[in-house]
Protein backbone atom coordinates (compact mmCIF):
# COMPACT_ATOMS: atom_id res chain seq x y z
CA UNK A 1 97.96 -176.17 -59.87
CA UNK A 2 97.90 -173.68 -63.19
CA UNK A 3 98.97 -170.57 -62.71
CA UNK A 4 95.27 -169.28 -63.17
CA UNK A 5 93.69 -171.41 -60.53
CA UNK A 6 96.15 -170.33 -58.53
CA UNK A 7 95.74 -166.73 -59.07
CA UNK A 8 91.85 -167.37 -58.82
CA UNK A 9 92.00 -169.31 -55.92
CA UNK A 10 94.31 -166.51 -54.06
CA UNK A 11 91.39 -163.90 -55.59
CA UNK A 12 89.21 -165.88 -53.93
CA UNK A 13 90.36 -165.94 -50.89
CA UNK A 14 91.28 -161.63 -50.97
CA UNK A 15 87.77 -160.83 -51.66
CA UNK A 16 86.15 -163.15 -48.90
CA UNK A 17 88.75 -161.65 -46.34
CA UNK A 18 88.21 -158.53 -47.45
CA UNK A 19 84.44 -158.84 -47.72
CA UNK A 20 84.65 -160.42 -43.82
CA UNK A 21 86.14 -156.72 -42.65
CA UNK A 22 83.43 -155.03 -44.09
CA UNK A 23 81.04 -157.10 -42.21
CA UNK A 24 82.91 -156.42 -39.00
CA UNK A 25 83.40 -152.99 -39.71
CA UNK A 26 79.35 -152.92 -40.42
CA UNK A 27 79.10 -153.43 -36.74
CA UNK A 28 80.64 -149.62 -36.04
CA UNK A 29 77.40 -148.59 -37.56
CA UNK A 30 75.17 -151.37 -37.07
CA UNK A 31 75.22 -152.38 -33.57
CA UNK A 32 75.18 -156.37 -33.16
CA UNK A 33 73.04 -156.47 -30.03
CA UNK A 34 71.32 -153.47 -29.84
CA UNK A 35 70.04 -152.89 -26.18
CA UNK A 36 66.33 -152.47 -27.69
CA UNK A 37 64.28 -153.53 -30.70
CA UNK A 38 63.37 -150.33 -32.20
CA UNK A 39 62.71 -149.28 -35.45
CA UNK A 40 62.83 -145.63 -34.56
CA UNK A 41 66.38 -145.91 -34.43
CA UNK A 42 66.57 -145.96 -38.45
CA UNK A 43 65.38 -142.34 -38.65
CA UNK A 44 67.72 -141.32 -35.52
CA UNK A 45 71.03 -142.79 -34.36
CA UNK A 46 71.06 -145.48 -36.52
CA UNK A 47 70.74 -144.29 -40.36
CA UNK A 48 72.64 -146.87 -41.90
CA UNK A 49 69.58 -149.43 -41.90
CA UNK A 50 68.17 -147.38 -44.59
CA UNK A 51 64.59 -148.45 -43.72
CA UNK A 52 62.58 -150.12 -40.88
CA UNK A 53 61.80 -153.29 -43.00
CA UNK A 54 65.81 -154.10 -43.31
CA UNK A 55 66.01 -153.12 -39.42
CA UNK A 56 63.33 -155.60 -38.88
CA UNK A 57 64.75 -158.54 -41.29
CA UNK A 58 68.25 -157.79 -40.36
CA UNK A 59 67.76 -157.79 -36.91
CA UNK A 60 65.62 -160.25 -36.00
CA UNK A 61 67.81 -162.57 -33.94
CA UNK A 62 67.60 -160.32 -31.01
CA UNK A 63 63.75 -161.49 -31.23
CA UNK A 64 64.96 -164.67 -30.53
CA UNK A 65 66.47 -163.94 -27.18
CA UNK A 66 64.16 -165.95 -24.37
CA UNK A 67 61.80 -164.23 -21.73
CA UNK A 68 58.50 -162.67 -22.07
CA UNK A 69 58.27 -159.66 -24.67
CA UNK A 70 55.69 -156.97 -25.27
CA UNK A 71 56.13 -156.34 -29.20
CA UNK A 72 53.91 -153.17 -30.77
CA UNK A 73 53.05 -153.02 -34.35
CA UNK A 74 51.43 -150.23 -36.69
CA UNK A 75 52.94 -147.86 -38.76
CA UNK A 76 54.78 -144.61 -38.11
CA UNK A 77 52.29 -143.43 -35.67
CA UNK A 78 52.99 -146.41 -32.95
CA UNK A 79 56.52 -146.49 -33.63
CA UNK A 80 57.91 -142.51 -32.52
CA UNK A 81 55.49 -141.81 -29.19
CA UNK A 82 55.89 -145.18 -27.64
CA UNK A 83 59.77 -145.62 -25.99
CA UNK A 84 60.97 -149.14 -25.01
CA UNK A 85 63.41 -148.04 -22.59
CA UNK A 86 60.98 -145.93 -20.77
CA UNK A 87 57.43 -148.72 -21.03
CA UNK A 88 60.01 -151.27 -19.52
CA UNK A 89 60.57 -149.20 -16.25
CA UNK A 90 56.52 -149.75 -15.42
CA UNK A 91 56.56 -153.22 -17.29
CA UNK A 92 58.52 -155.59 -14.85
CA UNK A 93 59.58 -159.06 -15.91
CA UNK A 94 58.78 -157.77 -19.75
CA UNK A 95 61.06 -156.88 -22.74
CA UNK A 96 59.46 -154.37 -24.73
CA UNK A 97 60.12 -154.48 -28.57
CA UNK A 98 58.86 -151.27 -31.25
CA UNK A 99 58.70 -153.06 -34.33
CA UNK A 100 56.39 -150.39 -35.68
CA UNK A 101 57.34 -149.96 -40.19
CA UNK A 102 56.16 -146.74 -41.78
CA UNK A 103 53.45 -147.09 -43.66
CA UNK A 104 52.23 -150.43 -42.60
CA UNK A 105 48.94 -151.88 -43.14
CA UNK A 106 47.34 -154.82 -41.59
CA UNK A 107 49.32 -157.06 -44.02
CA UNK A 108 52.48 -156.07 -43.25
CA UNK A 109 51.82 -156.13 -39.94
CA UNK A 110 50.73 -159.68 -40.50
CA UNK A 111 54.07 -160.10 -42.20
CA UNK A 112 55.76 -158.47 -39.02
CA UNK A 113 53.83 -161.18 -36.82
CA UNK A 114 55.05 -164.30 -38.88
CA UNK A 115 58.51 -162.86 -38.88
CA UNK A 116 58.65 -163.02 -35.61
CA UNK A 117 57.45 -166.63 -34.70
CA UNK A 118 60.01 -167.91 -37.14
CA UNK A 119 62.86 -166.11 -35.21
CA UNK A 120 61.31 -167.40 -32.13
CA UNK A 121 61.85 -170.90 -30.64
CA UNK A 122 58.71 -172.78 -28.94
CA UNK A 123 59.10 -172.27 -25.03
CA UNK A 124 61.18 -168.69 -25.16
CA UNK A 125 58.32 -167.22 -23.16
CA UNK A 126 55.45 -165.10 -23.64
CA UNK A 127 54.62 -162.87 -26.47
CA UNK A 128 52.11 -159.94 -26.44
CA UNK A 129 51.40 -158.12 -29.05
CA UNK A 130 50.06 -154.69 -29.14
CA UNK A 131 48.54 -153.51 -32.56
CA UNK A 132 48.52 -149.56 -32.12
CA UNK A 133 46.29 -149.05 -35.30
CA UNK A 134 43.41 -145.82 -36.54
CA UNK A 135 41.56 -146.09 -39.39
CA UNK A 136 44.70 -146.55 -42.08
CA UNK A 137 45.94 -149.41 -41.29
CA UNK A 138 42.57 -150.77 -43.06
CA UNK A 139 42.81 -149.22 -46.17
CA UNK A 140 43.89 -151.05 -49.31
CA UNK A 141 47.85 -151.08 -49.57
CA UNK A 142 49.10 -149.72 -52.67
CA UNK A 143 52.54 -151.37 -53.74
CA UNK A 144 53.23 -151.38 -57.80
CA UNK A 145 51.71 -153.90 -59.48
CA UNK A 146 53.26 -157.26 -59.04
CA UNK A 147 55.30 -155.56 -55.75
CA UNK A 148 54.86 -156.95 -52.55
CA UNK A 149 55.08 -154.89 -49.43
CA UNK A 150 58.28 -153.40 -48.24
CA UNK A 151 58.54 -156.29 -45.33
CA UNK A 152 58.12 -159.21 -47.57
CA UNK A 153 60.85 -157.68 -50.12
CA UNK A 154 63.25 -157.70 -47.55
CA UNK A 155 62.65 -160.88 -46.45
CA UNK A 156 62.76 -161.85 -49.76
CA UNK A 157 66.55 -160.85 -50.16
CA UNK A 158 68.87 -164.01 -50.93
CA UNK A 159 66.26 -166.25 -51.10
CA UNK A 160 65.89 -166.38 -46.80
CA UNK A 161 61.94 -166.54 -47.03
CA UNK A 162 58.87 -167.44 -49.56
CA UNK A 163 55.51 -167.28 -49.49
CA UNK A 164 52.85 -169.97 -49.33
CA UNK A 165 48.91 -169.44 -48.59
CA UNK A 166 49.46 -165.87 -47.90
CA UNK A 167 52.32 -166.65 -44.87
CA UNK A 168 56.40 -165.82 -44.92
CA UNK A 169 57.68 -169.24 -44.87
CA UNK A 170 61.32 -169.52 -44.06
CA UNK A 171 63.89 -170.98 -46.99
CA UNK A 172 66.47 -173.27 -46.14
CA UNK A 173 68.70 -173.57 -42.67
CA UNK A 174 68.77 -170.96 -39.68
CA UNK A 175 72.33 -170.68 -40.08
CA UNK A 176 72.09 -170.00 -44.13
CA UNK A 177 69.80 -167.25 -43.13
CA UNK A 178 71.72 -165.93 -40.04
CA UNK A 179 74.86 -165.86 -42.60
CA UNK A 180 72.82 -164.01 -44.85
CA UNK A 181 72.10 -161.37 -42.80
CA UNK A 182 75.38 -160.61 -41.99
CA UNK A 183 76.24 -160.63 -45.38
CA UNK A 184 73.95 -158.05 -46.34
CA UNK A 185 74.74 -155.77 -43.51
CA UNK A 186 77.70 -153.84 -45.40
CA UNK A 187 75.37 -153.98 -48.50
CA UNK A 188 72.60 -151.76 -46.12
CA UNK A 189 75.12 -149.16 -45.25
CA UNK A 190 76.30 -148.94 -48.65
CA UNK A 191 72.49 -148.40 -50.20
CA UNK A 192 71.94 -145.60 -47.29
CA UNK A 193 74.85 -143.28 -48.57
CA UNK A 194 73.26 -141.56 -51.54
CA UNK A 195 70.45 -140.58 -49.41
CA UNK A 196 72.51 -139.29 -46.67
CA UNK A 197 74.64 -137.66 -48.68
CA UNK A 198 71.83 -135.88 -50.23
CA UNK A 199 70.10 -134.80 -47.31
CA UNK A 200 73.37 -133.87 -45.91
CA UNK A 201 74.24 -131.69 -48.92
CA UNK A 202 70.88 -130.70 -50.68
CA UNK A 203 68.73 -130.22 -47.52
CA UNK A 204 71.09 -128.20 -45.40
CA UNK A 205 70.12 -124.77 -44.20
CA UNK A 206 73.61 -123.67 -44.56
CA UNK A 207 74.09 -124.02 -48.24
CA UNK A 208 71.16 -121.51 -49.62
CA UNK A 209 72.07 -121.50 -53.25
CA UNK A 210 72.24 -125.38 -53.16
CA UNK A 211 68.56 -125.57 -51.63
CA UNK A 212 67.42 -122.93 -53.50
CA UNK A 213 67.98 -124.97 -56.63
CA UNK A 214 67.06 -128.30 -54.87
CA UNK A 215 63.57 -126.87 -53.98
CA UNK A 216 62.23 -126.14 -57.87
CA UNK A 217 62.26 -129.74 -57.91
CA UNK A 218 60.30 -131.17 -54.83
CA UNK A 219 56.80 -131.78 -55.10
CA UNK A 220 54.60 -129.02 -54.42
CA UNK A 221 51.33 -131.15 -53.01
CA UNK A 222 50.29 -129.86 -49.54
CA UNK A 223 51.92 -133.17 -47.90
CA UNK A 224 55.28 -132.26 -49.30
CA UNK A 225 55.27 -128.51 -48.68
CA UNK A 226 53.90 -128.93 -45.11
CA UNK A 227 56.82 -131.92 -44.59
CA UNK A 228 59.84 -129.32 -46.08
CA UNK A 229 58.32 -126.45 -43.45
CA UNK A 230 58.36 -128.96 -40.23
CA UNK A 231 61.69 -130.55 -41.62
CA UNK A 232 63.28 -127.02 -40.91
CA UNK A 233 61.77 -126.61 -37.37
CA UNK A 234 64.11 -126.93 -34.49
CA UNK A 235 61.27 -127.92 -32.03
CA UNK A 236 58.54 -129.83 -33.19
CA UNK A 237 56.70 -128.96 -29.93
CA UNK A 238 55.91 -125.65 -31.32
CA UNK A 239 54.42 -127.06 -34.11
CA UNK A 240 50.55 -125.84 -34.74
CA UNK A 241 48.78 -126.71 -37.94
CA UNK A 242 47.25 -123.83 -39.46
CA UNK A 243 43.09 -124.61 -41.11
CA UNK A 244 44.07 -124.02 -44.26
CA UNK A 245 47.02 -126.59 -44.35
CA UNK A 246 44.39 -128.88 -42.40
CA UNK A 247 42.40 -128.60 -45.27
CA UNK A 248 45.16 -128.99 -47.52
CA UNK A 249 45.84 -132.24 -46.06
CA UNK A 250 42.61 -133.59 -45.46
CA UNK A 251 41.79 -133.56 -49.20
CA UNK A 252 44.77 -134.90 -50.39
CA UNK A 253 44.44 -137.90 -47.95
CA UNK A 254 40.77 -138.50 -48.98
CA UNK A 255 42.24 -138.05 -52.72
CA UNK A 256 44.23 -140.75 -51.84
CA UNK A 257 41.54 -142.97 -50.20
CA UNK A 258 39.24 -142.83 -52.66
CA UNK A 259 37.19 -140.23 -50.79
CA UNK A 260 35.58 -140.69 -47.08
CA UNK A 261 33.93 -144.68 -47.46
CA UNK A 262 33.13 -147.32 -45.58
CA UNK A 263 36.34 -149.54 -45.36
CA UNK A 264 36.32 -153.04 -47.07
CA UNK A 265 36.58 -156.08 -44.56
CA UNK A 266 39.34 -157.73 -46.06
CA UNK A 267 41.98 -156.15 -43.62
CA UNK A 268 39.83 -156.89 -40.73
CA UNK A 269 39.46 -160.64 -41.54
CA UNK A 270 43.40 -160.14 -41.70
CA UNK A 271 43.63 -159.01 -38.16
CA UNK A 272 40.89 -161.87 -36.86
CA UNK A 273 43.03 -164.40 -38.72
CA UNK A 274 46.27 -163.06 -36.83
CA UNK A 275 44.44 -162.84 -32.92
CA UNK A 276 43.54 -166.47 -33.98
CA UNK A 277 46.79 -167.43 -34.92
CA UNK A 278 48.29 -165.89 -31.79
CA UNK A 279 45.88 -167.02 -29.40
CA UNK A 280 46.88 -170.64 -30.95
CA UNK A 281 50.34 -170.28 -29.69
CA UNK A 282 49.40 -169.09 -26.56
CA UNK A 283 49.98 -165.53 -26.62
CA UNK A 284 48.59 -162.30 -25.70
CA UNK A 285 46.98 -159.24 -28.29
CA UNK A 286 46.30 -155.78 -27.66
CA UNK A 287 44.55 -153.41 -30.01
CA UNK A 288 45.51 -150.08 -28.97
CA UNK A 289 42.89 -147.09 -31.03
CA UNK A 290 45.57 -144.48 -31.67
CA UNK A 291 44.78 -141.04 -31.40
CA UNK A 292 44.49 -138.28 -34.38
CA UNK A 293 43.61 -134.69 -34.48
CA UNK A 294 40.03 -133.55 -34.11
CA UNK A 295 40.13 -131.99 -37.64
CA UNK A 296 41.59 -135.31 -39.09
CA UNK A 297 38.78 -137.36 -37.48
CA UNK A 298 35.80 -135.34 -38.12
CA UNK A 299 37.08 -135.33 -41.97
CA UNK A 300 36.17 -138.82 -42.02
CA UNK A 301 33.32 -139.50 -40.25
CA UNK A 302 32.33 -142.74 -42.45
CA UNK A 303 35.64 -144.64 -42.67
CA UNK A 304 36.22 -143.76 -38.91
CA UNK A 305 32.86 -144.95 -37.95
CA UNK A 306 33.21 -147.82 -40.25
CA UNK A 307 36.96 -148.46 -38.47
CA UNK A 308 34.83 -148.74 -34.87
CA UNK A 309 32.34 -150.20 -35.48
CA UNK A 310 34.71 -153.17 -37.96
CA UNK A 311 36.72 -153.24 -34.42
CA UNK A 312 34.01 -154.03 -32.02
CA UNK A 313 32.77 -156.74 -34.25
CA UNK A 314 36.72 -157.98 -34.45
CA UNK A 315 36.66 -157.95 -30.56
CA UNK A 316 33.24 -159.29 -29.71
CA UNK A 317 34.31 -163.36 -30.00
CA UNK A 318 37.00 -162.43 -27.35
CA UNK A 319 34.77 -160.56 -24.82
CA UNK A 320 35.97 -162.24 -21.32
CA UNK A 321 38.73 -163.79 -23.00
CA UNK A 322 41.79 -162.82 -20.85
CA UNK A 323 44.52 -162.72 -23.59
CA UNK A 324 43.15 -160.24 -25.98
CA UNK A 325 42.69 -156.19 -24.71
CA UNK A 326 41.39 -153.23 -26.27
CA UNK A 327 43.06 -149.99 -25.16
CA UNK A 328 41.83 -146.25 -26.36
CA UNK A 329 43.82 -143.15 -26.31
CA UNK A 330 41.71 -140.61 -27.58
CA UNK A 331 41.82 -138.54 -24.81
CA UNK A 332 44.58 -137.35 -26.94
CA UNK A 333 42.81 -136.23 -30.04
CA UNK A 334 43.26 -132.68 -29.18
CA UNK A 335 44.63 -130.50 -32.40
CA UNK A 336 47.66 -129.06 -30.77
CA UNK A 337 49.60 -132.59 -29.52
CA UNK A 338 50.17 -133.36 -33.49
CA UNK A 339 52.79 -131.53 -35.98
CA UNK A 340 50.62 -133.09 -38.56
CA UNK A 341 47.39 -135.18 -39.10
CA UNK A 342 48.54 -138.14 -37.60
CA UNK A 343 51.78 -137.65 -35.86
CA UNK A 344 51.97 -136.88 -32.19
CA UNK A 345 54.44 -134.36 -30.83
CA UNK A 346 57.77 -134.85 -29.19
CA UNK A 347 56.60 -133.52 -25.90
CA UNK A 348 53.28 -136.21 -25.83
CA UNK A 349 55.74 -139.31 -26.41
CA UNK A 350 56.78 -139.76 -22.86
CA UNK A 351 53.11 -139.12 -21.62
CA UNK A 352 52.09 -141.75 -24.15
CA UNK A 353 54.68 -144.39 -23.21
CA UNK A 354 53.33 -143.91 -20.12
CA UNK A 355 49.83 -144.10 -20.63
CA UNK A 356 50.38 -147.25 -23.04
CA UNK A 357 52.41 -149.49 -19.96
CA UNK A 358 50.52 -148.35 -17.07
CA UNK A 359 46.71 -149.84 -18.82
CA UNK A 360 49.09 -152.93 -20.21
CA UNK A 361 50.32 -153.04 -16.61
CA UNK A 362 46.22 -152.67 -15.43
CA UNK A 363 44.89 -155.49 -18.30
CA UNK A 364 44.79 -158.94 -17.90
CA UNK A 365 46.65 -159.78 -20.76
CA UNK A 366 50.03 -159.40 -19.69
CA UNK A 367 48.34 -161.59 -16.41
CA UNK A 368 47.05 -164.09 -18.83
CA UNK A 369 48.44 -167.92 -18.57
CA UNK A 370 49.86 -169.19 -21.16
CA UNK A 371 47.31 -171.95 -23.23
């Protein structure tokens, strides 16, 4: 052998050794098996997964473990107030998975759904989903044009998934994709140092003059100022949102719907398809109605009237079917549970984790044989 092949083939060898310890050392901040499927842990204990879409793609093969699972979807509203660990202690015989992604709409959600079945062998048990959902998860996703949502882009990654009529298809073997993934998992840490690093540096308390500087720069729309002043509160408990910020909100979210409209059935059709698809395979759904503040609510009294009345026409095929629930908590609409206009407070999360398991606990889905 040359002298260069040599040298190329020892190269090689160095970087794929080297390459292996940073995927073991990933493992010191991304747990292998974590004890529960939750994408709260991104925003928490577990920053190095950068977002909940990676969590989700990266971690899927603990979705694969066998035995009946409870698995709740939405967006950032469903995934802080509702607590695996504590939903299990009422849920007997059930794994309880928050797969909840910021932002979500009803087709990433759909995304989250087909995800799931292809981590999930035939015969690993029972699946029931539980789509925690208000009015928002109906309106039109915006993504830049040609962008797909930020689900599907991860699953994109390496070539692991495509998609075909509208559904993630997997690409290639299981094992090319689990080898992916952990290929990828020193690349996630990597991508979520800038941003810790700035918040660390640029949005600490105790470096004024930094902050000072920092803050002629952020945005200075109502969401943005109102997200800077709870950022810097110790206790989000203690929260109250004053009318005029209300206000402030209110219109920039209408702004940003278009105005207070009846929404479009498209996303509705979405979530039919997906009870179909689930009842297919046997399992259980849940539509949970989410609370939001009174304010919030009565600020769009057409798109939330058009949100109940799309659901009950979603629900009515399924009336006395015993697979597919409808849950409401707006008992908990009052203004002073949320921080914000859509976000419950700390001190409501074990109530609602609570709440959620003991009517799952009450329904006959969770009873339901599987078909």
């Amino acid at each position: 052998m040359t002298p260069f092949w040599k040298w190329l083939a020892a190269s090689t060898a160095c970087a794929g050794l080297a390459y292996g310890g940073l995927v073991l050392a990933s493992g010191a901040a991304l747990p292998w098996r974590p004890a529960h499927f939750d994408t709260q842990l991104v925003n928490t204990t577990q920053r190095g997964w950068v977002n909940e879409a990676r969590y989700y793609v990266l971690n899927r093969d603990v979705l694969a473990e066998p035995g009946d699972r409870v698995v709740i979807l939405g967006a950032s509203t469903a995934r802080d107030p509702f607590r695996p660990e504590r939903m299990e202690a009422s849920l007997p015989g059930w794994q309880v998975a928050n797969a909840a992604l910021s932002g979500a709409a009803i087709s990433e959600i759909g995304d989250a759904v087909d995800l799931y079945y292809q981590a999930r062998a035939p015969g690993s048990g029972r699946t029931v989903f539980v789509f925690a959902l208000t009015y928002l998860q109906f309106l039109p996703a915006r993504f830049p044009e040609g962008a797909d949502n930020p689900l599907a882009t991860e699953a994109f990654r390496a070539g692991q998934y495509e998609r075909a009529d509208g559904t993630l298809e997997p690409q290639g073997p299981e094992a090319m994709r689990d080898a992916a993934n952990a290929v990828m998992r020193p690349q996630a840490v990597a991508a979520s140092l800038p941003r810790r690093i700035f918040k660390m540096v640029f949005a600490n308390p105790d470096l004024p003059m930094i902050k000072s500087v920092v803050d002629r720069f952020r945005g200075d729309d109502p969401l943005s100022r109102w997200t800077e002043h709870i950022g810097e509160q110790k206790n989000l408990d203690t929260i109250s949102v004053p009318p005029e910020v209300q206000q402030a909100l209110l219109a920039q979210r209408l702004a940003g719907a278009g105005g207070d409209r009846p929404l479009t059935p498209g996303e509705f059709r979405r979530l039919a398809a997906l009870l179909e698809m689930i009842r297919a395979r046997g399992d259980g759904a849940v539509i949970v109605d989410l609370p939001l503040p009174h304010w919030h609510r009565n600020g769009v009294p057409v798109a939330d009237g058009s949100y109940q009345t799309g659901l009950r026409a979603l629900l009515a095929p399924y009336a006395g079917d015993p697979a597919i629930g409808f849950i409401s908590l707006r008992a908990f609409d009052d203004d002073e549970n949320f921080f914000d206009s859509g976000h419950t407070e700390p001190r409501l999360w074990p109530v609602l984790s609570d709440r959620l398991a003991r009517d799952l606990a009450a329904s006959s889905v969770l009873r339901a044989p599987a078909r």
